[in-house]
Every structure is written in structure tokens, then in C-alpha cells.
C-alpha atoms as a PDB file:
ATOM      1  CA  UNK A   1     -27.273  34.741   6.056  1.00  0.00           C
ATOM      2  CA  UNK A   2     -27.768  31.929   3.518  1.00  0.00           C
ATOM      3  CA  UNK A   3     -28.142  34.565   0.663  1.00  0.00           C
ATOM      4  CA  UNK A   4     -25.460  36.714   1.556  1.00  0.00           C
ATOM      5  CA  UNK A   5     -23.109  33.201   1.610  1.00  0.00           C
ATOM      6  CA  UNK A   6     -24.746  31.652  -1.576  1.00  0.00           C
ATOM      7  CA  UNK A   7     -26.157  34.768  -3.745  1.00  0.00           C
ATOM      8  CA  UNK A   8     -26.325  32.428  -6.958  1.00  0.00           C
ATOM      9  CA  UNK A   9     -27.478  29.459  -4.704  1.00  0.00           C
ATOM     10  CA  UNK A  10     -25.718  26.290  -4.507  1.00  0.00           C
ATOM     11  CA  UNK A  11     -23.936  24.136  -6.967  1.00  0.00           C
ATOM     12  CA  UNK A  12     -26.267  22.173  -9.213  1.00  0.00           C
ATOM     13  CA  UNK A  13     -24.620  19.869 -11.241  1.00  0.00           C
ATOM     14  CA  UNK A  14     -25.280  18.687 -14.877  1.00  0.00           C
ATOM     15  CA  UNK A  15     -24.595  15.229 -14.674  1.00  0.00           C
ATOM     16  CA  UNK A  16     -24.463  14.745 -18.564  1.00  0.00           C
ATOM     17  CA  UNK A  17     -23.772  18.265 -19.937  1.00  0.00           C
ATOM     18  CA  UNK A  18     -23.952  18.242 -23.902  1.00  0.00           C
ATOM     19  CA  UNK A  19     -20.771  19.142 -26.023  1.00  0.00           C
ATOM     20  CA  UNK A  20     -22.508  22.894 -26.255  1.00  0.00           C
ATOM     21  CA  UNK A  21     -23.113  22.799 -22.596  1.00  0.00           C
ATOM     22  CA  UNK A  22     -19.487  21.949 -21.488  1.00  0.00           C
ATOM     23  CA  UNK A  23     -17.827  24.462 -24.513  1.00  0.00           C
ATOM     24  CA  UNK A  24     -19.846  26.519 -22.544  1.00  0.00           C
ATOM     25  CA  UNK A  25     -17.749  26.323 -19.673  1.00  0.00           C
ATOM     26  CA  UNK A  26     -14.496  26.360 -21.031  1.00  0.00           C
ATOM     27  CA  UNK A  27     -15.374  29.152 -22.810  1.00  0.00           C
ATOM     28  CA  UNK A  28     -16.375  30.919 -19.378  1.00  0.00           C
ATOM     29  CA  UNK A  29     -13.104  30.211 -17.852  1.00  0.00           C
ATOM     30  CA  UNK A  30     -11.813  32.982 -20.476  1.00  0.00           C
ATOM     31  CA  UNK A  31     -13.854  35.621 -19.326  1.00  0.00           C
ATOM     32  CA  UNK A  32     -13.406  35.009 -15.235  1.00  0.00           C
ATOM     33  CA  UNK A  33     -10.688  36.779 -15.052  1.00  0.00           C
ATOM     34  CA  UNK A  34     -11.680  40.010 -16.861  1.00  0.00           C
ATOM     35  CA  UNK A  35     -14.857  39.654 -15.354  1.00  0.00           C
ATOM     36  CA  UNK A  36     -13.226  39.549 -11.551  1.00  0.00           C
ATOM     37  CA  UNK A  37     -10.734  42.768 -12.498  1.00  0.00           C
ATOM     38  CA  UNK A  38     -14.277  44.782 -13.882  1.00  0.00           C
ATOM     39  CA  UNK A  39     -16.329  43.859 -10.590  1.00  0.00           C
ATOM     40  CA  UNK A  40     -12.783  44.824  -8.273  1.00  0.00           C
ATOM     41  CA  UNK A  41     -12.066  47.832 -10.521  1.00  0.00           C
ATOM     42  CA  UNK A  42     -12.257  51.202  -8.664  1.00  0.00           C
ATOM     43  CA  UNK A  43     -11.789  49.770  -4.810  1.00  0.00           C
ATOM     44  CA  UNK A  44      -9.175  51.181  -2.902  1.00  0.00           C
ATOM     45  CA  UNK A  45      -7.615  49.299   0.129  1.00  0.00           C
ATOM     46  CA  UNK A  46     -10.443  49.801   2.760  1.00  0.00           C
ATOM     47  CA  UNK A  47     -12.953  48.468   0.687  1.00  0.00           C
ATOM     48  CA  UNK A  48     -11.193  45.307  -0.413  1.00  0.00           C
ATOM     49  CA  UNK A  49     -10.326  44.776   3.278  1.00  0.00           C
ATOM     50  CA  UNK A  50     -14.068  44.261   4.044  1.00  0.00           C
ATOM     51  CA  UNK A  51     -15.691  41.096   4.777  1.00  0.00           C
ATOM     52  CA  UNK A  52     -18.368  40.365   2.034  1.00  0.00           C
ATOM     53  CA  UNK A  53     -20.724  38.826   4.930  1.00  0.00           C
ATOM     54  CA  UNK A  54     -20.360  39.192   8.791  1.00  0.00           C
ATOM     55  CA  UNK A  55     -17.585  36.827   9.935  1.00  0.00           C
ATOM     56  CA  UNK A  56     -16.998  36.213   6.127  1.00  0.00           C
ATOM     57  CA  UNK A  57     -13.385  36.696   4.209  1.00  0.00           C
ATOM     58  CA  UNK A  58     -12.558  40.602   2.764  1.00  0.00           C
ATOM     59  CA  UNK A  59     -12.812  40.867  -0.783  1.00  0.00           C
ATOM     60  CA  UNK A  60      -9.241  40.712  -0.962  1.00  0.00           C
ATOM     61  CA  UNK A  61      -9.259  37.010   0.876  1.00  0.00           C
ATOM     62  CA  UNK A  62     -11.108  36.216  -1.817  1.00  0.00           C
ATOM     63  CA  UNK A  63      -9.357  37.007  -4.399  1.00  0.00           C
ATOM     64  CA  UNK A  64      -6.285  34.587  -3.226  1.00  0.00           C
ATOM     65  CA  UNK A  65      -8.795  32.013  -2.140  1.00  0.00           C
ATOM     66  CA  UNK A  66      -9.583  31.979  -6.257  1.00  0.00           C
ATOM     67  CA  UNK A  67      -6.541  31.790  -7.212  1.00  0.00           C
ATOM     68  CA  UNK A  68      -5.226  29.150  -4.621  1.00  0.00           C
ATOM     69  CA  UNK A  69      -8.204  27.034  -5.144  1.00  0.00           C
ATOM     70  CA  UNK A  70      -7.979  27.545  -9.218  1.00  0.00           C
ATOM     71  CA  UNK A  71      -4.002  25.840  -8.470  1.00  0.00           C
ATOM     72  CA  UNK A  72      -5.630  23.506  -6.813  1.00  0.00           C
ATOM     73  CA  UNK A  73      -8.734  22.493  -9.567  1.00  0.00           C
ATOM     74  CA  UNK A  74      -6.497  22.488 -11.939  1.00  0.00           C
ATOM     75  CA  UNK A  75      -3.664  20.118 -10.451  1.00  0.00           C
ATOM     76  CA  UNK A  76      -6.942  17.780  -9.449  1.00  0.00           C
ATOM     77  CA  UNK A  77      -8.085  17.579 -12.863  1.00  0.00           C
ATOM     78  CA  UNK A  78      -4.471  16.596 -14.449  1.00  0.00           C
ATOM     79  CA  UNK A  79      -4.516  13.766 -12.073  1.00  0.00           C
ATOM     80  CA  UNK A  80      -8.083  12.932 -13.143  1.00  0.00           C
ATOM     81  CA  UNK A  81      -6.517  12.489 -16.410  1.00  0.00           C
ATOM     82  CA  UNK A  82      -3.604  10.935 -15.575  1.00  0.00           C
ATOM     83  CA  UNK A  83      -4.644   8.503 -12.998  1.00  0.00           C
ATOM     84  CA  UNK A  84      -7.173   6.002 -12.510  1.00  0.00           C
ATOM     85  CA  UNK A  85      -9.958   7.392 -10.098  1.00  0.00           C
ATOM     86  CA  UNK A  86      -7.564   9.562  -7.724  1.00  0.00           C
ATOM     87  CA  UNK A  87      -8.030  10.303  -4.190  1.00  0.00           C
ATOM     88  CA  UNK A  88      -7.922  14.159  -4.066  1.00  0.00           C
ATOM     89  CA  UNK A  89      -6.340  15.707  -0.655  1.00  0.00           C
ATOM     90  CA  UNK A  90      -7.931  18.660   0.697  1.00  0.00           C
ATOM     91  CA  UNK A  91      -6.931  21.640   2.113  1.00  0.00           C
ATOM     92  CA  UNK A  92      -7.768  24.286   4.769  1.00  0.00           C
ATOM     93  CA  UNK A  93      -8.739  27.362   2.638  1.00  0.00           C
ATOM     94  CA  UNK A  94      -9.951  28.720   6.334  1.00  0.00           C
ATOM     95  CA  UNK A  95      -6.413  28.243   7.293  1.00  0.00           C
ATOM     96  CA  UNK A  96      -5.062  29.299   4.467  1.00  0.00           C
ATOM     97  CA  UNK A  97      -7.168  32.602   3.762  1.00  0.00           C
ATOM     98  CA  UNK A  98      -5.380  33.741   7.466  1.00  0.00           C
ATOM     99  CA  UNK A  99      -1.956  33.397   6.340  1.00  0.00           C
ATOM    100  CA  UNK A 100       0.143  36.381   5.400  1.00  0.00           C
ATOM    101  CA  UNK A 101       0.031  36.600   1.828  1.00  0.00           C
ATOM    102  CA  UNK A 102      -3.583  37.152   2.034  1.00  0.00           C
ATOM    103  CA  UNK A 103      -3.693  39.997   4.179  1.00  0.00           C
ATOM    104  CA  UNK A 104      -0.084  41.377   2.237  1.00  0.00           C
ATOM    105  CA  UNK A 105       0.185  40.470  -1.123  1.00  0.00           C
ATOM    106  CA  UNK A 106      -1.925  42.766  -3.487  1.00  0.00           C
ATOM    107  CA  UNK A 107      -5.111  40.910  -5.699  1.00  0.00           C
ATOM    108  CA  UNK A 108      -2.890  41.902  -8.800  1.00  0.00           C
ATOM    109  CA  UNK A 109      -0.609  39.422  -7.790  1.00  0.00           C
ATOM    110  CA  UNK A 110      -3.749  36.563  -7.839  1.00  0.00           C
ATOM    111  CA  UNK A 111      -4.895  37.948 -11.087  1.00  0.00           C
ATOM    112  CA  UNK A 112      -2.030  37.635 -12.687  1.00  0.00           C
ATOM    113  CA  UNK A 113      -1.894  33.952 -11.441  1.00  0.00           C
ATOM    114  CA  UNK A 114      -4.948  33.348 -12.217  1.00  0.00           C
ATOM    115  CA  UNK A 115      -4.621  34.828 -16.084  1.00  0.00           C
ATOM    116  CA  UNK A 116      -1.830  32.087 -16.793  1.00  0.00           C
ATOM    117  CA  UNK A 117      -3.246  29.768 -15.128  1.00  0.00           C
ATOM    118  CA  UNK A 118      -6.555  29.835 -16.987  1.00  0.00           C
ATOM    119  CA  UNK A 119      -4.958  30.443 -20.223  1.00  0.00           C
ATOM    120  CA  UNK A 120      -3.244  26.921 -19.863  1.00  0.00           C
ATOM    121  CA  UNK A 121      -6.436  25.431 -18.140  1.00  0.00           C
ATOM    122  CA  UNK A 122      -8.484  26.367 -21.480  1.00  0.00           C
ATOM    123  CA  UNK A 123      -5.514  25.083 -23.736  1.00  0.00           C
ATOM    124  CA  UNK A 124      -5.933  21.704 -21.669  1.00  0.00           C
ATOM    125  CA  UNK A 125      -9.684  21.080 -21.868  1.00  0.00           C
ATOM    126  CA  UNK A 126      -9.866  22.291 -25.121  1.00  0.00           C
ATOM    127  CA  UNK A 127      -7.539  19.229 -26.449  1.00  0.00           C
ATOM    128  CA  UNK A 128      -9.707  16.581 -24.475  1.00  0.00           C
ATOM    129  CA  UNK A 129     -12.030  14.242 -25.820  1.00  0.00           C
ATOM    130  CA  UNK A 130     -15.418  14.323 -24.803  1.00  0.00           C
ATOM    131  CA  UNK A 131     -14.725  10.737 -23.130  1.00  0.00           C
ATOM    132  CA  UNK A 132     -11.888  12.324 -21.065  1.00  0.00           C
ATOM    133  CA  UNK A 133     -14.705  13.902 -18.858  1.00  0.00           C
ATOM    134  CA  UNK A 134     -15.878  11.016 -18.023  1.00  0.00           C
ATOM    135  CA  UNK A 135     -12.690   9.734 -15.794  1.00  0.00           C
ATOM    136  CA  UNK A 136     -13.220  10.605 -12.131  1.00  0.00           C
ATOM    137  CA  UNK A 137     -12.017  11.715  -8.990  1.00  0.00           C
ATOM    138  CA  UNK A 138     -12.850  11.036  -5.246  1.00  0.00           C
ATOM    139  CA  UNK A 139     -12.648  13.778  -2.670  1.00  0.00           C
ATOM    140  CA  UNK A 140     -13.703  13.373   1.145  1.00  0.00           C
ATOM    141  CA  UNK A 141     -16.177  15.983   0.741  1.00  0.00           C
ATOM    142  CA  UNK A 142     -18.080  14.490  -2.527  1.00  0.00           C
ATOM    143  CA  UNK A 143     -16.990  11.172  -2.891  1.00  0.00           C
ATOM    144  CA  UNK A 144     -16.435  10.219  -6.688  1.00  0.00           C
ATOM    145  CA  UNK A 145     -16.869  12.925  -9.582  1.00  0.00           C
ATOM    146  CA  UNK A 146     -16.713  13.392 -13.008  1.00  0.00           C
ATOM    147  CA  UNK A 147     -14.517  15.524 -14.572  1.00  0.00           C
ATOM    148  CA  UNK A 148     -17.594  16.907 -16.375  1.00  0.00           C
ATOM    149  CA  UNK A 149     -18.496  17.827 -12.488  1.00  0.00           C
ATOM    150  CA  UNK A 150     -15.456  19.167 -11.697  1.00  0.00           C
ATOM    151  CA  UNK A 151     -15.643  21.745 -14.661  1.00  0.00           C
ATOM    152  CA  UNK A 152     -18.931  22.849 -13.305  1.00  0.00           C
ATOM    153  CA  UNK A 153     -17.735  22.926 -10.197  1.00  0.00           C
ATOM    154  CA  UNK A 154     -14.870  25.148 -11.113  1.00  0.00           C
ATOM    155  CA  UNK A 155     -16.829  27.581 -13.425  1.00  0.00           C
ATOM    156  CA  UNK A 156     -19.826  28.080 -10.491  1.00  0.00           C
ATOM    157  CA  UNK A 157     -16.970  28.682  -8.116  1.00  0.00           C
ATOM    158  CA  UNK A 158     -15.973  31.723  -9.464  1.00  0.00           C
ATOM    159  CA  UNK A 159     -19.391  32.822 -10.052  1.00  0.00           C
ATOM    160  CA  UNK A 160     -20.361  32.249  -6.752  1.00  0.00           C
ATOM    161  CA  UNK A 161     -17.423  34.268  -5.699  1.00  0.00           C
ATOM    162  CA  UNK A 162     -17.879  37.236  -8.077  1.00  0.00           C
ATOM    163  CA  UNK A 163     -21.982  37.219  -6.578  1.00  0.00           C
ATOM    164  CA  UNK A 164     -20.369  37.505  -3.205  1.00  0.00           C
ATOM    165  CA  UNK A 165     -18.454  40.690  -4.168  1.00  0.00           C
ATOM    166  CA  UNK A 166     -21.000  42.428  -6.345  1.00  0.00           C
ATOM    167  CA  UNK A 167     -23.492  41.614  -3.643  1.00  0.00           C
ATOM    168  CA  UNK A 168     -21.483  43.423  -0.868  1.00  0.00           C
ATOM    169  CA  UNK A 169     -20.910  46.522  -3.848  1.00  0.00           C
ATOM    170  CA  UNK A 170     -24.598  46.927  -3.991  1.00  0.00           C
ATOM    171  CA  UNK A 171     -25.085  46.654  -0.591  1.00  0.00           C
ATOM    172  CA  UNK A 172     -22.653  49.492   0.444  1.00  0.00           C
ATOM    173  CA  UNK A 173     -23.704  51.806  -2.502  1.00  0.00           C
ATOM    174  CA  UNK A 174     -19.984  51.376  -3.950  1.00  0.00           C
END
């Protein structure tokens, strides 16, 4: 079951990513979007209503879980920026996923989101200093991170998630 939850494996961080290393990431946050709408293109409403690994979240679930936890990320790493070592709150995404405007609202909806979101994420990051991703933040899940971490974080996230949906497309034959 491990595989079908973690197709790319877990999150290995860089703990002191070169300049190249984190461009690299910022540059990726361009292409998630595009790269979600190729891998969702061509499912109708059956298939993105079907869980990506028994007792796992539909496609569709997944798409808002991106886009809710990219609101998230991104609020997190303004107050990384703007505060000294914030505590970051969590949320229940398991909650959350069973809430309405999962099961109602069409992905369009979180892609759009997510395109102007990430077009202001990238316009952030790219106007840091390299020192800025040094500041950290504390969650209750990893204790204190780097902002450098967090950006890896982010950028595996949606890779993860992608893997999960391709994964389930190659397993039905779609």
C-alpha cells in the first residue's frame, strides 16, 4: 500500500540546497500547474471521482487538497518572512477533503486558484535573498524548518500528488 500512497517515496530534504538547486524549485512551481491540467486532461466525472488508493481521496479530492494546502504553504512562508520563528497551526485536510466543495465544486475552480496563486508565489521567492531561506518555522508535525525546507516541501508535494494520479491512470488503462 506504501507505493500506491508514496509512488515518488517520501520527502527527502536538502538541507543546504545551492542557488541552482533552489532556482530549481521556483522554477518548478511554474510548471505544476500545467503539468496537473495535462495529467487530469481527458477524465470525465467518474474517473475523477475515484479514489487513487483503496480508502484514499478521488482524484478530484485531490485536486482541492492542492490547492487548499498551496493557500496554506504560501500564507506559512509570508509569516516565515515576516516573523521571527513562527508557530504554524495545522489543519485537518482529512476533514477538510469531506466537506462540500470537494465533492461539488469542479477541479477548474482549484486550478484556477492555484494558477494565481503560484504566479504570486514565484514573484515572492524570486525577490528573496538567498539568506531569507534561512528564517524558520515550527510546525507540530516537524518541529523547526527552514524556509529552504519548506520550498522542498512544497515542490515534492505536488509531485507526490501528480505520482498518485498518474499512478492510478496507468493502473486503470486510462
Amino acid at each position: 500500500m506504501d507505493h500506491l500512497r508514496f509512488p515518488i517515496g517520501r520527502f527527502e530534504p536538502i538541507p543546504h540546497p545551492t542557488f541552482e538547486q533552489r532556482t530549481g524549485c521556483i522554477d518548478e512551481i511554474r510548471e505544476l500547474v500545467p503539468t496537473l491540467r495535462n495529467v487530469l486532461g481527458g477524465l470525465h466525472s467518474e474517473q475523477l471521482y475515484t479514489p487513487y488508493r483503496p480508502q484514499g481521496w478521488t482524484v478530484q479530492q485531490v485536486v482541492h487538497h492542492l490547492a487548499d494546502n498551496d493557500m496554506n504553504a504560501y500564507l506559512r512562508f509570508k509569516r516565515g518572512l515576516t516573523e521571527d520563528n513562527p508557530l504554524i497551526s495545522t489543519y485537518r485536510e482529512d476533514l477538510w477533503a469531506e466537506l462540500d466543495d470537494y465533492k461539488d465544486v469542479p477541479p477548474e475552480t482549484s486550478l484556477l486558484l492555484l494558477e494565481a496563486l503560484h504566479n504570486r508565489f514565484v514573484i515572492l521567492l524570486r525577490s528573496l535573498n538567498p539568506s531569507d531561506f534561512s528564517k524558520t518555522i515550527t510546525t507540530q508535525l516537524l518541529g523547526s524548518i527552514t524556509l529552504d525546507i519548506a520550498l522542498q516541501r512544497f515542490v515534492w508535494h505536488h509531485r507526490h500528488h501528480v505520482a498518485q494520479i498518474t499512478s492510478l491512470k496507468d493502473r486503470m488503462g486510462w
